[in-house]
PDB file of N, CA and C in Angstrom:
ATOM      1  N   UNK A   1      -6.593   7.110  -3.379  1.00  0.00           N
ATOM      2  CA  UNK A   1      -6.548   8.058  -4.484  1.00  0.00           C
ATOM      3  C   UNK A   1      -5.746   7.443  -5.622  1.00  0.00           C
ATOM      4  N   UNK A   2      -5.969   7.393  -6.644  1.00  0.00           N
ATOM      5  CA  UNK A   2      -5.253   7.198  -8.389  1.00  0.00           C
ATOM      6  C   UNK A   2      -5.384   8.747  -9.197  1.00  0.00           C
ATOM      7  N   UNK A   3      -3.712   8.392  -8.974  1.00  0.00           N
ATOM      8  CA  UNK A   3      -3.410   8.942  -9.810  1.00  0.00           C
ATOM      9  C   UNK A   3      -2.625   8.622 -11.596  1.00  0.00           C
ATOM     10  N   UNK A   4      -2.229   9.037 -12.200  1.00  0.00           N
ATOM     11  CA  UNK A   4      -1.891   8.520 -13.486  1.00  0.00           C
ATOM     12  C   UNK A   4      -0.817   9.820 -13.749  1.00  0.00           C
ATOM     13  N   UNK A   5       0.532   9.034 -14.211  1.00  0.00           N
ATOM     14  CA  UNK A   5       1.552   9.838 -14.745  1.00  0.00           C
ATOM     15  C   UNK A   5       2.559   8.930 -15.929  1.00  0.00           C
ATOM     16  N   UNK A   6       2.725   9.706 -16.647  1.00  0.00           N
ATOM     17  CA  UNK A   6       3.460   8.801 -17.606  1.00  0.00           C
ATOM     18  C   UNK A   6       4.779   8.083 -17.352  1.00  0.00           C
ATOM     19  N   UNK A   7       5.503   7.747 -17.836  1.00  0.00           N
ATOM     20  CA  UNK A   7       6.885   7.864 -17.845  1.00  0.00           C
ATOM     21  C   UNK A   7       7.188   6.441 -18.817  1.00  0.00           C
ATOM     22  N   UNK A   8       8.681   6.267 -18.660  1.00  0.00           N
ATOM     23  CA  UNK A   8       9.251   5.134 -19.593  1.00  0.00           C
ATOM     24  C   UNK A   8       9.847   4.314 -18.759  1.00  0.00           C
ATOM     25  N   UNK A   9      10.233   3.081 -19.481  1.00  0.00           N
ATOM     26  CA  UNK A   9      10.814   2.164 -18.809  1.00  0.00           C
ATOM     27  C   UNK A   9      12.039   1.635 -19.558  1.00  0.00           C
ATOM     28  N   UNK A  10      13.391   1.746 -18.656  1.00  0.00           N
ATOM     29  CA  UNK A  10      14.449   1.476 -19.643  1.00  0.00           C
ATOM     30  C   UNK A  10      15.922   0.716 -19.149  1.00  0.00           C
ATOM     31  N   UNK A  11      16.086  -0.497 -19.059  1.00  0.00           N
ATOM     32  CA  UNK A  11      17.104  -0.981 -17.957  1.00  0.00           C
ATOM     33  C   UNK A  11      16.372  -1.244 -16.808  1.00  0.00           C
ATOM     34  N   UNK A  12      15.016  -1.829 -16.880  1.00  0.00           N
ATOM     35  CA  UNK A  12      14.957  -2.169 -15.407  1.00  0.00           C
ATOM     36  C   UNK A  12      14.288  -0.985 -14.745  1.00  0.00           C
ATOM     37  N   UNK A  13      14.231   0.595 -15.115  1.00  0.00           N
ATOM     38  CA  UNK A  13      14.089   1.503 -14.693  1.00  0.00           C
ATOM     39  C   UNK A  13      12.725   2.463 -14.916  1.00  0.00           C
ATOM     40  N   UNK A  14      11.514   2.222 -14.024  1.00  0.00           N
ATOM     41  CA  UNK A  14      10.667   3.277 -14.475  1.00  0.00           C
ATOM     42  C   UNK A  14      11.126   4.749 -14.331  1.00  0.00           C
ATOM     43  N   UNK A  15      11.033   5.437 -15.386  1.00  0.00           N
ATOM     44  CA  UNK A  15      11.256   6.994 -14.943  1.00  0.00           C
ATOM     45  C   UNK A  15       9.748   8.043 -15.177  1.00  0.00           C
ATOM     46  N   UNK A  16       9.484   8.400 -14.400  1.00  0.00           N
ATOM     47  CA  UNK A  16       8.120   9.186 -14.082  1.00  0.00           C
ATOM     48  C   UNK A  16       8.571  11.000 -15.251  1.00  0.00           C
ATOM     49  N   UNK A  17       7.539  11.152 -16.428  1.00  0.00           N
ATOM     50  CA  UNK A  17       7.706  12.379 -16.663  1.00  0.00           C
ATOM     51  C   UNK A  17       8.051  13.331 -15.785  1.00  0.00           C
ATOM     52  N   UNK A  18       7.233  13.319 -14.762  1.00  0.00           N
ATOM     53  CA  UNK A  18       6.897  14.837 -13.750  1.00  0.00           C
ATOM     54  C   UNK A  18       6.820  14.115 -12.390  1.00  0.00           C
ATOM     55  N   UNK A  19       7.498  14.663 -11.196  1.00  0.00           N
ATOM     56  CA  UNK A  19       7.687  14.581 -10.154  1.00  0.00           C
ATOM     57  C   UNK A  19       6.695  14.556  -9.552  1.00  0.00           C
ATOM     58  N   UNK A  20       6.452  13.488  -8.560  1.00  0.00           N
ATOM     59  CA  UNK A  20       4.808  13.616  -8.010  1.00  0.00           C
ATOM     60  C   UNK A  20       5.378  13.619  -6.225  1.00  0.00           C
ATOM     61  N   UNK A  21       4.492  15.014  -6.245  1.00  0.00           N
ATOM     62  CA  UNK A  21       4.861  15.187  -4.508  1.00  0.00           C
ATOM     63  C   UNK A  21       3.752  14.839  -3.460  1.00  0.00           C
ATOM     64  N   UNK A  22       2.401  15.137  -4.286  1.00  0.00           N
ATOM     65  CA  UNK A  22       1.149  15.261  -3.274  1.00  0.00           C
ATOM     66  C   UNK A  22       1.035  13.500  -2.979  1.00  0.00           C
ATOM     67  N   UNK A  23       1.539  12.944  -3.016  1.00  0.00           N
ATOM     68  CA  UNK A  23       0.791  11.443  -2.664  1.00  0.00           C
ATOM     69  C   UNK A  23       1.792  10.919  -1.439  1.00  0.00           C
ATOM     70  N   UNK A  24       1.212  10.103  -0.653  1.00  0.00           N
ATOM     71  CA  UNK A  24       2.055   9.146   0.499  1.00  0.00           C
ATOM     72  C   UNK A  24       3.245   8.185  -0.202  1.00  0.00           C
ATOM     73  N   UNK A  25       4.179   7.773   0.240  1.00  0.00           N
ATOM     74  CA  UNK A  25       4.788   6.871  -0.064  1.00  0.00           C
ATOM     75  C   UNK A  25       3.883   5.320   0.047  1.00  0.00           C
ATOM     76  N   UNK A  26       3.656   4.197  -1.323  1.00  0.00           N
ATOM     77  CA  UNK A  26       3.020   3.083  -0.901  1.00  0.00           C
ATOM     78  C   UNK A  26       2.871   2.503  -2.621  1.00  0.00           C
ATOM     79  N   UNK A  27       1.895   1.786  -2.124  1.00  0.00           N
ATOM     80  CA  UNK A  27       2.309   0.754  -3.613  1.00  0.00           C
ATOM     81  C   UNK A  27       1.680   1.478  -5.124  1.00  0.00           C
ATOM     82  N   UNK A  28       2.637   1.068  -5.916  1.00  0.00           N
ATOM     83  CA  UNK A  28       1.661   1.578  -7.228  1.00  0.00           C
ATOM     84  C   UNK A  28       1.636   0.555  -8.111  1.00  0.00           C
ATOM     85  N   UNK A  29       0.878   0.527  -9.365  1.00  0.00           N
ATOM     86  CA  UNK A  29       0.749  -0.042 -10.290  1.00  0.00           C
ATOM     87  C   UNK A  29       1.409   0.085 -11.958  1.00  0.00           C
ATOM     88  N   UNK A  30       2.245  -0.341 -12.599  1.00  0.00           N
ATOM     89  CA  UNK A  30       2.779  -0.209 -13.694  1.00  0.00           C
ATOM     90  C   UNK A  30       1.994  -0.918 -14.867  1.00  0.00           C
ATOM     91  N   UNK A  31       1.959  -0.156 -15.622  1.00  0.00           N
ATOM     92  CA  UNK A  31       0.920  -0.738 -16.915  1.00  0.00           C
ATOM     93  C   UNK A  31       2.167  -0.759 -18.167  1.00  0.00           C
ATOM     94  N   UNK A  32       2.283  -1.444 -18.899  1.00  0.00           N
ATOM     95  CA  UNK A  32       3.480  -1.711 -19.875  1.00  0.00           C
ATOM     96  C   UNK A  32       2.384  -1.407 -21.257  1.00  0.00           C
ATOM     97  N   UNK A  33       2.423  -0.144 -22.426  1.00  0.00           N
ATOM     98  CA  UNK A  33       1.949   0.034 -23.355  1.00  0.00           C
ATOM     99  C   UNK A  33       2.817  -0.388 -24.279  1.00  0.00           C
ATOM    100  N   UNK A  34       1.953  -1.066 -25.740  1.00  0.00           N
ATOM    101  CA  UNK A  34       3.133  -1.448 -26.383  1.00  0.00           C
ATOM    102  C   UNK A  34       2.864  -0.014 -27.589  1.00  0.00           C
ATOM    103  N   UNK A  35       4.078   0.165 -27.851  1.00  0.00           N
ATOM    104  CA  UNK A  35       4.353   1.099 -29.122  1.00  0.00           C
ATOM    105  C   UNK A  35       4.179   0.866 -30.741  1.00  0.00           C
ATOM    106  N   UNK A  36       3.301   1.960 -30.708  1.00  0.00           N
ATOM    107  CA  UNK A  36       2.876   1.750 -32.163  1.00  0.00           C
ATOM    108  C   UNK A  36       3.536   3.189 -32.984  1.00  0.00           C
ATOM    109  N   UNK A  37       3.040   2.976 -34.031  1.00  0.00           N
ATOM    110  CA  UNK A  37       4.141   3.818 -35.121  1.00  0.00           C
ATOM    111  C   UNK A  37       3.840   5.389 -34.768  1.00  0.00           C
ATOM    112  N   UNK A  38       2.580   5.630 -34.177  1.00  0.00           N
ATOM    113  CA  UNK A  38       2.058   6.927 -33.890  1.00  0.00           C
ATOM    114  C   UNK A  38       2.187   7.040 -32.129  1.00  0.00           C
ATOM    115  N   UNK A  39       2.598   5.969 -31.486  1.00  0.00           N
ATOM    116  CA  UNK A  39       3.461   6.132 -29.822  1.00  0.00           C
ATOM    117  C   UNK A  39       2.513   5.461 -29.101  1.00  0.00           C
ATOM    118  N   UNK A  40       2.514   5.271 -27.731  1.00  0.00           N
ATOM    119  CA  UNK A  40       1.984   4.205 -27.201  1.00  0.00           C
ATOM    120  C   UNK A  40       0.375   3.963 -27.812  1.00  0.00           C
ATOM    121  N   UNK A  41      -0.074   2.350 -27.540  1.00  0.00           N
ATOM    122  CA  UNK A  41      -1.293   1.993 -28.367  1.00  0.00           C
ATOM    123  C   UNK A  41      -2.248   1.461 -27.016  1.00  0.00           C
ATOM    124  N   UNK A  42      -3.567   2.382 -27.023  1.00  0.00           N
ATOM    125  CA  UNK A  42      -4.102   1.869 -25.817  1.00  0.00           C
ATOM    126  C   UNK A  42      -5.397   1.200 -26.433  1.00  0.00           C
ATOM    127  N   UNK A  43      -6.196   0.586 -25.420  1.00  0.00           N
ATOM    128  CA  UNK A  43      -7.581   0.026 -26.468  1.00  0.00           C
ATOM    129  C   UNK A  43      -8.525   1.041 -26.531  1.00  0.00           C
ATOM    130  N   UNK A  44      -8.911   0.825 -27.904  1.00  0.00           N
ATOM    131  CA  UNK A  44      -9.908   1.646 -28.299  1.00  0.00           C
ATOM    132  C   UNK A  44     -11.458   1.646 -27.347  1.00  0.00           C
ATOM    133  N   UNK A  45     -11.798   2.427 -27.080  1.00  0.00           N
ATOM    134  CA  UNK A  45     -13.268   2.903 -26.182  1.00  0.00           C
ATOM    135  C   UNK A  45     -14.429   2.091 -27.260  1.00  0.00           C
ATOM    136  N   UNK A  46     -14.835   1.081 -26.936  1.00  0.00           N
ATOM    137  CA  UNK A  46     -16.173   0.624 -27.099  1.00  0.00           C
ATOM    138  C   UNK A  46     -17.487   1.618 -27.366  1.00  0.00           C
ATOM    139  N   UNK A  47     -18.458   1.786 -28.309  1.00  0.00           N
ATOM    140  CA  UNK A  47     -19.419   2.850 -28.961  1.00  0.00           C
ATOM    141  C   UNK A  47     -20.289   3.356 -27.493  1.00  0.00           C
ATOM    142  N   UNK A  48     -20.324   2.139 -27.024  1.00  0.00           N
ATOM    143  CA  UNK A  48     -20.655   2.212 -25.637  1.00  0.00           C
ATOM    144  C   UNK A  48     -20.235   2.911 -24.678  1.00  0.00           C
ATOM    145  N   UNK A  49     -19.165   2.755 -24.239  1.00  0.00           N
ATOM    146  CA  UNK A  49     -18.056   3.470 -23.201  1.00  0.00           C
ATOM    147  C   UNK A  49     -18.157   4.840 -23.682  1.00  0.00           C
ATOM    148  N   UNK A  50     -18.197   5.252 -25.276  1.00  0.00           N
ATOM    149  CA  UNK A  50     -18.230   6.509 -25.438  1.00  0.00           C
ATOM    150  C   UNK A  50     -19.375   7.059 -24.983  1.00  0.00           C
ATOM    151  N   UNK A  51     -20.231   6.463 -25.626  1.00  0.00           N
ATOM    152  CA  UNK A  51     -21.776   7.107 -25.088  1.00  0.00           C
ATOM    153  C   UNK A  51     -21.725   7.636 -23.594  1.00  0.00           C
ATOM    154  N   UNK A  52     -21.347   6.629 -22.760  1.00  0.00           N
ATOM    155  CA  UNK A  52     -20.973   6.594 -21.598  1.00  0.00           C
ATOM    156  C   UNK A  52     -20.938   7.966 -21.421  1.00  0.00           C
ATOM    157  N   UNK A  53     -19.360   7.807 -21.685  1.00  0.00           N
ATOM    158  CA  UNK A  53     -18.501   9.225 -20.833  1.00  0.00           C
ATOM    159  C   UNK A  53     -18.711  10.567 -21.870  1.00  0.00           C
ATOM    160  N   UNK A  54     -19.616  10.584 -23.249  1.00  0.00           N
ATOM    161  CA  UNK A  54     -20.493  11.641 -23.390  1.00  0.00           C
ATOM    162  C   UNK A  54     -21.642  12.264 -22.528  1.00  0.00           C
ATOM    163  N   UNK A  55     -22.068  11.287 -21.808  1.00  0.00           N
ATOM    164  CA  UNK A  55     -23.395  11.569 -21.259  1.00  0.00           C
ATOM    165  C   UNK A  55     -22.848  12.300 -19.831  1.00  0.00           C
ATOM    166  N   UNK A  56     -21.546  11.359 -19.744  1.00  0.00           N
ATOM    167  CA  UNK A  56     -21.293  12.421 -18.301  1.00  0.00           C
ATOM    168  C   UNK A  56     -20.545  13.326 -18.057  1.00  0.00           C
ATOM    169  N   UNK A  57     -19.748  13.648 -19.445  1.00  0.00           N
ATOM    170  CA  UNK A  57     -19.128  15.510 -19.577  1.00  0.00           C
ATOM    171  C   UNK A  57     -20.253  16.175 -19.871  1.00  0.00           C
ATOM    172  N   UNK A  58     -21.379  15.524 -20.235  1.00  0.00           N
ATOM    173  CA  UNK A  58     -21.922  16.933 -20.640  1.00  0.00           C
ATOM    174  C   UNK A  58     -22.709  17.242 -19.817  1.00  0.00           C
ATOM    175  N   UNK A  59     -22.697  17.110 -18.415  1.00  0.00           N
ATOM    176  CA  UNK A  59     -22.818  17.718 -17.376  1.00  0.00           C
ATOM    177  C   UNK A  59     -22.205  18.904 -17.191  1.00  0.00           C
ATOM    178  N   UNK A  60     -21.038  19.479 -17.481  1.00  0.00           N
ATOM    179  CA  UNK A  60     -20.302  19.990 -17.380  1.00  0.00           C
ATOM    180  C   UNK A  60     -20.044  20.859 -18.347  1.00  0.00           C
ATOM    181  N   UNK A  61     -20.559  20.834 -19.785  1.00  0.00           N
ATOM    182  CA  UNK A  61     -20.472  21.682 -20.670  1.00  0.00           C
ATOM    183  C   UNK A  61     -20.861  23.318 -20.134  1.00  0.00           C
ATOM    184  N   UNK A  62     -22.320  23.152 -19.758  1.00  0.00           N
ATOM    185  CA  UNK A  62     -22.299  24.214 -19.726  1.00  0.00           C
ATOM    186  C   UNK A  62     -21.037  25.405 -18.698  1.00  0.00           C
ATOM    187  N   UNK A  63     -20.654  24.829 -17.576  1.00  0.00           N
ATOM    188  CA  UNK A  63     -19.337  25.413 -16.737  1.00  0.00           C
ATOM    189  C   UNK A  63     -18.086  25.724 -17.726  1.00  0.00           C
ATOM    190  N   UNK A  64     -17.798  24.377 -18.818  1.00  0.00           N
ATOM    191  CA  UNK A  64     -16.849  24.814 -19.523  1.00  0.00           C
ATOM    192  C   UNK A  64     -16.841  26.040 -20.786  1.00  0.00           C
ATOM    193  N   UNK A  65     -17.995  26.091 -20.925  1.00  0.00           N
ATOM    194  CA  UNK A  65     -18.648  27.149 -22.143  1.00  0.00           C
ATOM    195  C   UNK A  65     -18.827  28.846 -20.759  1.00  0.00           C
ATOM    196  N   UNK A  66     -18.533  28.659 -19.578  1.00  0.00           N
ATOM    197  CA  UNK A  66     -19.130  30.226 -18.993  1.00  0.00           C
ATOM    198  C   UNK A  66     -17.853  30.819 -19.387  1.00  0.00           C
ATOM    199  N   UNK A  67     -18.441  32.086 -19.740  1.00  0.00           N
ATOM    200  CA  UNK A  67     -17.465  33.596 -19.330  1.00  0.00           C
ATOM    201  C   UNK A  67     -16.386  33.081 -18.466  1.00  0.00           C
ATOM    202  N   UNK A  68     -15.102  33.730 -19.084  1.00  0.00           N
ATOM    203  CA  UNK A  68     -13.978  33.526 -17.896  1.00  0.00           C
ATOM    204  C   UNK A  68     -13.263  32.273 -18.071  1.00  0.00           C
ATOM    205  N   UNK A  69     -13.533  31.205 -18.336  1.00  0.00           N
ATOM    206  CA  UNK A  69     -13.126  29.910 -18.775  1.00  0.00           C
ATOM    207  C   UNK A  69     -12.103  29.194 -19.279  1.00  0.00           C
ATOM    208  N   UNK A  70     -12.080  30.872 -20.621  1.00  0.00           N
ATOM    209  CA  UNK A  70     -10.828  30.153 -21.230  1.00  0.00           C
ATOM    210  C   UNK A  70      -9.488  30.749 -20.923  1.00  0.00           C
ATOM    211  N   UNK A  71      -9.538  31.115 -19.860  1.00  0.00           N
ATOM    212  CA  UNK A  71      -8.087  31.168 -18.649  1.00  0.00           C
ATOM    213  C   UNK A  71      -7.296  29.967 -19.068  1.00  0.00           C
ATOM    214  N   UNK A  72      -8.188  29.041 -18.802  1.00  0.00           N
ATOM    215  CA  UNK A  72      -8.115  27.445 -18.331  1.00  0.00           C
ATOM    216  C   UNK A  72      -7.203  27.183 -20.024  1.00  0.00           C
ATOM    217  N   UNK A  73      -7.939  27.557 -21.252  1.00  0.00           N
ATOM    218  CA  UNK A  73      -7.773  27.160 -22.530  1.00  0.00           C
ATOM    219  C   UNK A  73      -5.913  27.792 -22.712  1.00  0.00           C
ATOM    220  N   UNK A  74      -5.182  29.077 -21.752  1.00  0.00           N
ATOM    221  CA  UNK A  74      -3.895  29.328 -21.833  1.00  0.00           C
ATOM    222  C   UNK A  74      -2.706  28.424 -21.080  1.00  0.00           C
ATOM    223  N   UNK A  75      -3.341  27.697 -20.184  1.00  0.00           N
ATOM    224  CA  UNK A  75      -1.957  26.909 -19.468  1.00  0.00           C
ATOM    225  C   UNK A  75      -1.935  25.940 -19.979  1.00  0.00           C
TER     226      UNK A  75
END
């Protein structure tokens, strides 16, 4: 399982935003973003990649558009 959580690094020290309980103890991976004037800078999505991952939310549009939904739109 991958998961993804933010945090900073400072002295040697990753610190995780939010406490992560659901996972096993075991190896993880650290990604170092460098900072730009508007906060970390990741690479931009290729016209492609977008197309991509348009084609496969919108599977899902219609679930996010039902009655009841925007519960989801208050937390």
């Amino acid at each position: 399982m991958l998961k993804t959580v933010a945090g900073t690094f400072k002295s040697g020290v990753v610190r995780l935003r939010e406490p992560v309980t659901d996972l096993p103890e075991g190896p993880v991976l650290v990604t170092f973003l460098e900072e730009g004037p508007g906060g970390p800078q990741v690479p931009p999505l290729t016209s492609e990649q977008i197309a991509e991952l348009r084609g496969k939310l919108a599977a899902w549009e219609e679930d996010w558009k039902a009655p009841g939904m925007e519960i989801y739109d208050e937390s």
